[in-house]
N, C-alpha and C. Protein backbone atom coordinates (compact mmCIF):
# COMPACT_ATOMS: atom_id res chain seq x y z
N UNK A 1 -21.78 37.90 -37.74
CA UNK A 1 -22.32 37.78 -36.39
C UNK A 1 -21.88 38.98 -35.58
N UNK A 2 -22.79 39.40 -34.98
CA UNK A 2 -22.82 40.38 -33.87
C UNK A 2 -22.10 39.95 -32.49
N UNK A 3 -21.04 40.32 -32.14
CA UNK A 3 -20.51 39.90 -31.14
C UNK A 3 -21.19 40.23 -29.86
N UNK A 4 -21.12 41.55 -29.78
CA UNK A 4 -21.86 42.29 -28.52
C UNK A 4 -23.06 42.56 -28.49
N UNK A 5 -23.61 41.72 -30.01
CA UNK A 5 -25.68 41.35 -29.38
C UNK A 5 -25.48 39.99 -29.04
N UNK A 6 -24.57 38.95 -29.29
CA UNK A 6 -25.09 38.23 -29.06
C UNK A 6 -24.38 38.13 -27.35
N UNK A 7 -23.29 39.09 -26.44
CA UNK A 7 -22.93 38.71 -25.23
C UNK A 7 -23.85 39.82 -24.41
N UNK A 8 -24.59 40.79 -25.37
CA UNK A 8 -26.08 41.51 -24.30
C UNK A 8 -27.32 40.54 -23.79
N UNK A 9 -27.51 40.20 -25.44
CA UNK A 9 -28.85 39.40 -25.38
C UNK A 9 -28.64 38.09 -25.04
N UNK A 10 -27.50 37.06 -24.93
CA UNK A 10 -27.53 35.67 -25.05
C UNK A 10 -27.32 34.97 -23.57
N UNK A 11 -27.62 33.87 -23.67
CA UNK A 11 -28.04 33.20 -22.33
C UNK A 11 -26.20 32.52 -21.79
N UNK A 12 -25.95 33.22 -20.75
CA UNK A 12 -24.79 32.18 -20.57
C UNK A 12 -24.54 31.02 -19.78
N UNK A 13 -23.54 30.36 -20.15
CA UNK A 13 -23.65 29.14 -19.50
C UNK A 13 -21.70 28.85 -18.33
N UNK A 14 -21.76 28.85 -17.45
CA UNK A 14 -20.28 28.74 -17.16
C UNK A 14 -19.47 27.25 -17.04
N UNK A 15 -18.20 27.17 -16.78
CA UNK A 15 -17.56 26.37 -16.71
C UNK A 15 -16.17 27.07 -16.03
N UNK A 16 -15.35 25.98 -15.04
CA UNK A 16 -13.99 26.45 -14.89
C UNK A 16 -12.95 26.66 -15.99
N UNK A 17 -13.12 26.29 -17.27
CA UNK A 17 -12.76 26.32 -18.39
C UNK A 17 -13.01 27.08 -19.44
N UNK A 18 -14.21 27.43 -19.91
CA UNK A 18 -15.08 28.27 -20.87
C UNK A 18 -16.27 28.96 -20.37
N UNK A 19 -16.75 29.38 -21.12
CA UNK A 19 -17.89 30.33 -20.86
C UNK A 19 -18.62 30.16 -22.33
N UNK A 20 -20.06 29.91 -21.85
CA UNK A 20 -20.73 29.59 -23.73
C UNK A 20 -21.37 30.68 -23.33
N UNK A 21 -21.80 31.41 -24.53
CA UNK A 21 -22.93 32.78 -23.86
C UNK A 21 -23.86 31.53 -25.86
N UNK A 22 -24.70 32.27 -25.82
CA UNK A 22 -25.51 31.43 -27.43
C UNK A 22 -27.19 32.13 -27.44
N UNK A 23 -27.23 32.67 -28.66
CA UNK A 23 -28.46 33.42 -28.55
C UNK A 23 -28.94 32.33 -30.64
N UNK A 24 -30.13 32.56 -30.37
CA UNK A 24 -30.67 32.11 -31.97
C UNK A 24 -30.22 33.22 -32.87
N UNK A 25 -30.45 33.12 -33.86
CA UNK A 25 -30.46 33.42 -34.79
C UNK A 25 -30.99 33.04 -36.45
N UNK A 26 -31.40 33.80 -37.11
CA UNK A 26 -32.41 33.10 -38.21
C UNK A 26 -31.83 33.16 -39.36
N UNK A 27 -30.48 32.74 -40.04
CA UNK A 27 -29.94 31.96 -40.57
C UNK A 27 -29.88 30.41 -41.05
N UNK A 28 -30.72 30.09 -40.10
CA UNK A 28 -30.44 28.52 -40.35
C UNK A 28 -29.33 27.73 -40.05
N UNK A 29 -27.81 28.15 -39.82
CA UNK A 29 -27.19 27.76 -39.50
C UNK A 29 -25.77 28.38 -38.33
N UNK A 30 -25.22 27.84 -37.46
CA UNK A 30 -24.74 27.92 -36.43
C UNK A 30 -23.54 28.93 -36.69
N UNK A 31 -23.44 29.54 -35.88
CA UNK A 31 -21.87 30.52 -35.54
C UNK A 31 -20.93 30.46 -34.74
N UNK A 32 -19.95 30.96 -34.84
CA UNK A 32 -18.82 30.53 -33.30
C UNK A 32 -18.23 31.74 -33.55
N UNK A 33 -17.70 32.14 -32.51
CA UNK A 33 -16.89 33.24 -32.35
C UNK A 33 -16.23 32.79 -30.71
N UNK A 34 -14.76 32.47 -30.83
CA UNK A 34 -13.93 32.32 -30.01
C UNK A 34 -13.40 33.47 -29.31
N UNK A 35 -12.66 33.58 -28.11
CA UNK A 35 -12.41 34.68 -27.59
C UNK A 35 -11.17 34.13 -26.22
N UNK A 36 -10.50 35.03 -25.90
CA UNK A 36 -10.01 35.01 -25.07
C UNK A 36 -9.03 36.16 -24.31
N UNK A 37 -9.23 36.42 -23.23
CA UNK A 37 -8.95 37.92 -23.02
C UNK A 37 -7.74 38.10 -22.60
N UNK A 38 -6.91 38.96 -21.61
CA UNK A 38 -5.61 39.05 -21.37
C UNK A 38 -5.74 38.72 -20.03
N UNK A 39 -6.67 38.09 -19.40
CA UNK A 39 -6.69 37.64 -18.13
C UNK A 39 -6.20 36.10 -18.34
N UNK A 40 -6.35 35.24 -19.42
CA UNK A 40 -5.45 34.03 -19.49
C UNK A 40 -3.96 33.82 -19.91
N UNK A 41 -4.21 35.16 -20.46
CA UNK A 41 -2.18 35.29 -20.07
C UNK A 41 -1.59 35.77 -21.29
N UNK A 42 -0.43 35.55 -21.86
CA UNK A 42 -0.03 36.66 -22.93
C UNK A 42 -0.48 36.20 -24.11
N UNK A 43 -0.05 36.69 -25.58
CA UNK A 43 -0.38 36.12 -26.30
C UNK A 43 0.08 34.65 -26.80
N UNK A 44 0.71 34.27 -26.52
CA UNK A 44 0.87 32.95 -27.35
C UNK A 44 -0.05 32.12 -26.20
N UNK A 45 -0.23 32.36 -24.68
CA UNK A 45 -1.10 31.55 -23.89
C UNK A 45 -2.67 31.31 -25.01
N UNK A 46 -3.08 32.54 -25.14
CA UNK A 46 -4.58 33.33 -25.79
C UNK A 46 -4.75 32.36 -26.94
N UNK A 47 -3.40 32.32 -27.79
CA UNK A 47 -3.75 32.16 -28.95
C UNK A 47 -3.89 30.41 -28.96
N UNK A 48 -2.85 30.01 -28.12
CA UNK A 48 -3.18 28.54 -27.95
C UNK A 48 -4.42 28.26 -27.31
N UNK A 49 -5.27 28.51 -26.31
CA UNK A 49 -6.38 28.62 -25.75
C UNK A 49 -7.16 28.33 -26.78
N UNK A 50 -7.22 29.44 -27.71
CA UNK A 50 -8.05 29.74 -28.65
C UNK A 50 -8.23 28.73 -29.18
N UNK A 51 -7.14 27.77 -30.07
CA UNK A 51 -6.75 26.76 -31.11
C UNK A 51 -7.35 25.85 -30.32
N UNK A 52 -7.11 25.62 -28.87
CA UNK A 52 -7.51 24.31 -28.21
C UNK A 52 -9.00 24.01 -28.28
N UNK A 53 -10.02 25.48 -28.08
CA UNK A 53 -11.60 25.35 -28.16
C UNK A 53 -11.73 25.21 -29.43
N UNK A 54 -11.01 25.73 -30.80
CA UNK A 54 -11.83 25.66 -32.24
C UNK A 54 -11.61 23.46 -32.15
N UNK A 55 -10.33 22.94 -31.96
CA UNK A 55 -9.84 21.68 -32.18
C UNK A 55 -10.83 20.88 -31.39
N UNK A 56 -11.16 21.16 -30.14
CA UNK A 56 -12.44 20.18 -29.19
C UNK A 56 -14.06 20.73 -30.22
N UNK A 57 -14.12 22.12 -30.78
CA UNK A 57 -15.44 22.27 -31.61
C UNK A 57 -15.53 21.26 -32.95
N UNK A 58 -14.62 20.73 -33.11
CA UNK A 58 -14.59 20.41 -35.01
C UNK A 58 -15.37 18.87 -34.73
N UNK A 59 -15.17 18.45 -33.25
CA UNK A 59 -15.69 16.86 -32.81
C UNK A 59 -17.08 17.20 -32.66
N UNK A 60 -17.40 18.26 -32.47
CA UNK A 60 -18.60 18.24 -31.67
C UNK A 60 -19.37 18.95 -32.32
N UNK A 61 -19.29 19.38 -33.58
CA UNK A 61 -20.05 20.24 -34.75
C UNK A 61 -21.40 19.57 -35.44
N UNK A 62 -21.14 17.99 -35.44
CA UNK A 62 -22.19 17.75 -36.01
C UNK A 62 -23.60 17.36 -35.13
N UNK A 63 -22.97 17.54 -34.22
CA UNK A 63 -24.12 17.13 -32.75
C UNK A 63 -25.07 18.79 -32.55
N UNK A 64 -24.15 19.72 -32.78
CA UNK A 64 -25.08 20.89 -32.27
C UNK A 64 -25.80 21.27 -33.12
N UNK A 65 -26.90 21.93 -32.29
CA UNK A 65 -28.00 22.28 -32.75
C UNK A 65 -27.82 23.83 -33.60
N UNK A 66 -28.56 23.56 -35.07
CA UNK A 66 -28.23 25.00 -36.17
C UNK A 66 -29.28 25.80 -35.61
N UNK A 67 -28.87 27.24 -36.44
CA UNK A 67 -29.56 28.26 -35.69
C UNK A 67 -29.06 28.92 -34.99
N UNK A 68 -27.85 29.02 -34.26
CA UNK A 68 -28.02 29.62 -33.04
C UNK A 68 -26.43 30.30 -33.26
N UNK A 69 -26.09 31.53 -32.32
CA UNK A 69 -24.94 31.66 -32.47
C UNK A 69 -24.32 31.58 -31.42
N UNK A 70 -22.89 31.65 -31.31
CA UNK A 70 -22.26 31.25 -30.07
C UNK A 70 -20.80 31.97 -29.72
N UNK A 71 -20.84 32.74 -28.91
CA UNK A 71 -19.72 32.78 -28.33
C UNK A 71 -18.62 32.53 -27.42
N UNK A 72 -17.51 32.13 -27.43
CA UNK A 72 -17.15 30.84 -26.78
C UNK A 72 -15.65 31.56 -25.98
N UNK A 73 -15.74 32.02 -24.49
CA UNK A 73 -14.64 33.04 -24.09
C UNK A 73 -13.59 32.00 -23.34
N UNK A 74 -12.85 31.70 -23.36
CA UNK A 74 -11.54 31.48 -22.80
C UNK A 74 -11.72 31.39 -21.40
N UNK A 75 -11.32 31.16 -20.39
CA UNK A 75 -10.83 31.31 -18.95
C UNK A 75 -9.24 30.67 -18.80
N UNK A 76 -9.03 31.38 -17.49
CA UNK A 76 -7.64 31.20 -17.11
C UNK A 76 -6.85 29.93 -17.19
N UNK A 77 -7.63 28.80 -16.47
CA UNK A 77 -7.20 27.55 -16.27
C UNK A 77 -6.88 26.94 -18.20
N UNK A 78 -7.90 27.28 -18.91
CA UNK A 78 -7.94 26.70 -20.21
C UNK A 78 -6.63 26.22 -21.02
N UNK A 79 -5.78 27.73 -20.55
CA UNK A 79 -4.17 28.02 -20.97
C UNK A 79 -3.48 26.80 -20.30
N UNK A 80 -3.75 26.19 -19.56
CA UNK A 80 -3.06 24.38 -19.07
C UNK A 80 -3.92 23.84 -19.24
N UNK A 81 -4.81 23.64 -19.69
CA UNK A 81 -5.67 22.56 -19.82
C UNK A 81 -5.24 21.95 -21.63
N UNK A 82 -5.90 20.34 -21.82
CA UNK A 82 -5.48 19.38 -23.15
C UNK A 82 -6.94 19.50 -23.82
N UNK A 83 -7.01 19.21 -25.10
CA UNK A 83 -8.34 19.23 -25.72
C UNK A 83 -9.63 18.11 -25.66
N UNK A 84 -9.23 16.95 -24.56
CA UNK A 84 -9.93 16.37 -24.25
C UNK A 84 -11.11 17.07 -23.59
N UNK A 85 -10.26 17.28 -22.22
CA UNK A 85 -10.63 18.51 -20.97
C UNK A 85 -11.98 19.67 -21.96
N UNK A 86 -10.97 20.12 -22.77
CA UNK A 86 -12.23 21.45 -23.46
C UNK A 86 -13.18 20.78 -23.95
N UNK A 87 -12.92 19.42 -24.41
CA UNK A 87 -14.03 19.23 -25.32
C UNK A 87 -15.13 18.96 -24.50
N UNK A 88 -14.45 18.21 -23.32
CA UNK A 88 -15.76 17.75 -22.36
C UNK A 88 -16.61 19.14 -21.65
N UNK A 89 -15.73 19.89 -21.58
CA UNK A 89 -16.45 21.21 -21.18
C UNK A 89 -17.24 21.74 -21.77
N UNK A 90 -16.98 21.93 -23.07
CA UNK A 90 -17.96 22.35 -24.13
C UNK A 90 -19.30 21.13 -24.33
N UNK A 91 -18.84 20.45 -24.13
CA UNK A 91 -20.08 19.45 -24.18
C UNK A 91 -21.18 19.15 -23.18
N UNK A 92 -20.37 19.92 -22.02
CA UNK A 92 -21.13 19.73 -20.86
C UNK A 92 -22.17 21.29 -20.89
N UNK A 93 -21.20 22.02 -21.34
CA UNK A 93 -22.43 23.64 -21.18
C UNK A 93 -23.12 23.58 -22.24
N UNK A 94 -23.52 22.88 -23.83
CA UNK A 94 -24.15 22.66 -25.07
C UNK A 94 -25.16 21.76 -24.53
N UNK A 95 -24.66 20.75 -23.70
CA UNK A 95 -25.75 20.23 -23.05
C UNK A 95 -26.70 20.69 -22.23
N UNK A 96 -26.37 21.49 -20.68
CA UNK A 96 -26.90 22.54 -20.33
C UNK A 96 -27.50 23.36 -20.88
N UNK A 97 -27.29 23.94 -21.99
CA UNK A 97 -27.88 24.88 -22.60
C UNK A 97 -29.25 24.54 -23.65
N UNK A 98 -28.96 23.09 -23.77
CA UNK A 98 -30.08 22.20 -24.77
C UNK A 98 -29.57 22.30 -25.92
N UNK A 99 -28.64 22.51 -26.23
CA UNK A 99 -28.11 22.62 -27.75
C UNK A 99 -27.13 21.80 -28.24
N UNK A 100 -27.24 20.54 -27.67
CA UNK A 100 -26.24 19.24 -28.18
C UNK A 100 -27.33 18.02 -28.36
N UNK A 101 -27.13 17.51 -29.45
CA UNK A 101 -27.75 16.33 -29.55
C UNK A 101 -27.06 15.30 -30.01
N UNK A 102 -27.10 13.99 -29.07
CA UNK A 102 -26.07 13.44 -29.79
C UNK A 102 -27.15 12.31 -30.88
N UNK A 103 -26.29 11.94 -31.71
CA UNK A 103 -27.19 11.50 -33.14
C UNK A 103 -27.10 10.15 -32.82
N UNK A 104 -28.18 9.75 -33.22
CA UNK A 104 -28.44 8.13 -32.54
C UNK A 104 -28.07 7.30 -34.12
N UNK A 105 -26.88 6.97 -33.95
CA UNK A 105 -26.86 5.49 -35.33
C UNK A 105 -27.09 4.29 -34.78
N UNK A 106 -28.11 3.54 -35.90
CA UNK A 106 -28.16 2.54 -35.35
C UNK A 106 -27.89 1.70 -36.97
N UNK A 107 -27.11 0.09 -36.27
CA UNK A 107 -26.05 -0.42 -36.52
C UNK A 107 -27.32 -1.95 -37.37
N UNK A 108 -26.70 -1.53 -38.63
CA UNK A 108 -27.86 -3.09 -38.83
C UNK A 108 -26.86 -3.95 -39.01
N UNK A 109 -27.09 -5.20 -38.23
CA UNK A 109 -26.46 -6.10 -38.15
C UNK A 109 -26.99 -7.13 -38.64
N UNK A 110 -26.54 -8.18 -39.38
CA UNK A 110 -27.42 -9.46 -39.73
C UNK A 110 -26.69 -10.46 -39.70
């Protein structure tokens, strides 16, 4: 994956937490590329940041939509924030963006 085609060309989405930027791609299947810059603080802040968005992505992998790639940047607050918090964030800009679906099971009961 192209990092800097997909943060020229790709549509972004914000949050006080993350930033989704997500452009298609014709693979067939989905990309991530995490990020976080030195504006959330040193490295071990960055690197935990980081761990916290891949750990809220692994819930929410089978809901998004393939195809597409995604880059997923860090913000300041993220570095205190719990992986509930990210996950709902991420779920809220995948939604925004049209690229979450959640999968409808239905339950046979008899």
């Amino acid at each position: 994956m192209d990092i800097k085609r997909v943060r020229r060309f790709g549509e972004s989405f914000a949050h006080p937490l993350v930033v989704l930027i997500s452009l298609p791609n014709d693979t067939g299947h989905s990309r991530f590329a995490v990020t976080a810059g030195r504006s959330v603080g040193n490295a071990v802040d960055r690197n935990r940041a980081k761990r916290l968005i891949r750990a809220a992505l692994q819930n929410l992998l089978p809901n998004i939509k393939s195809g597409w790639d995604f880059v997923i940047i860090a913000r300041r607050p993220l570095a205190d924030s719990n992986c509930q918090k990210t996950q709902n964030a991420l779920k809220s800009l995948l939604r925004k963006a049209g690229l979450y679906h959640k999968a409808n099971f239905v339950s046979s009961q008899k």
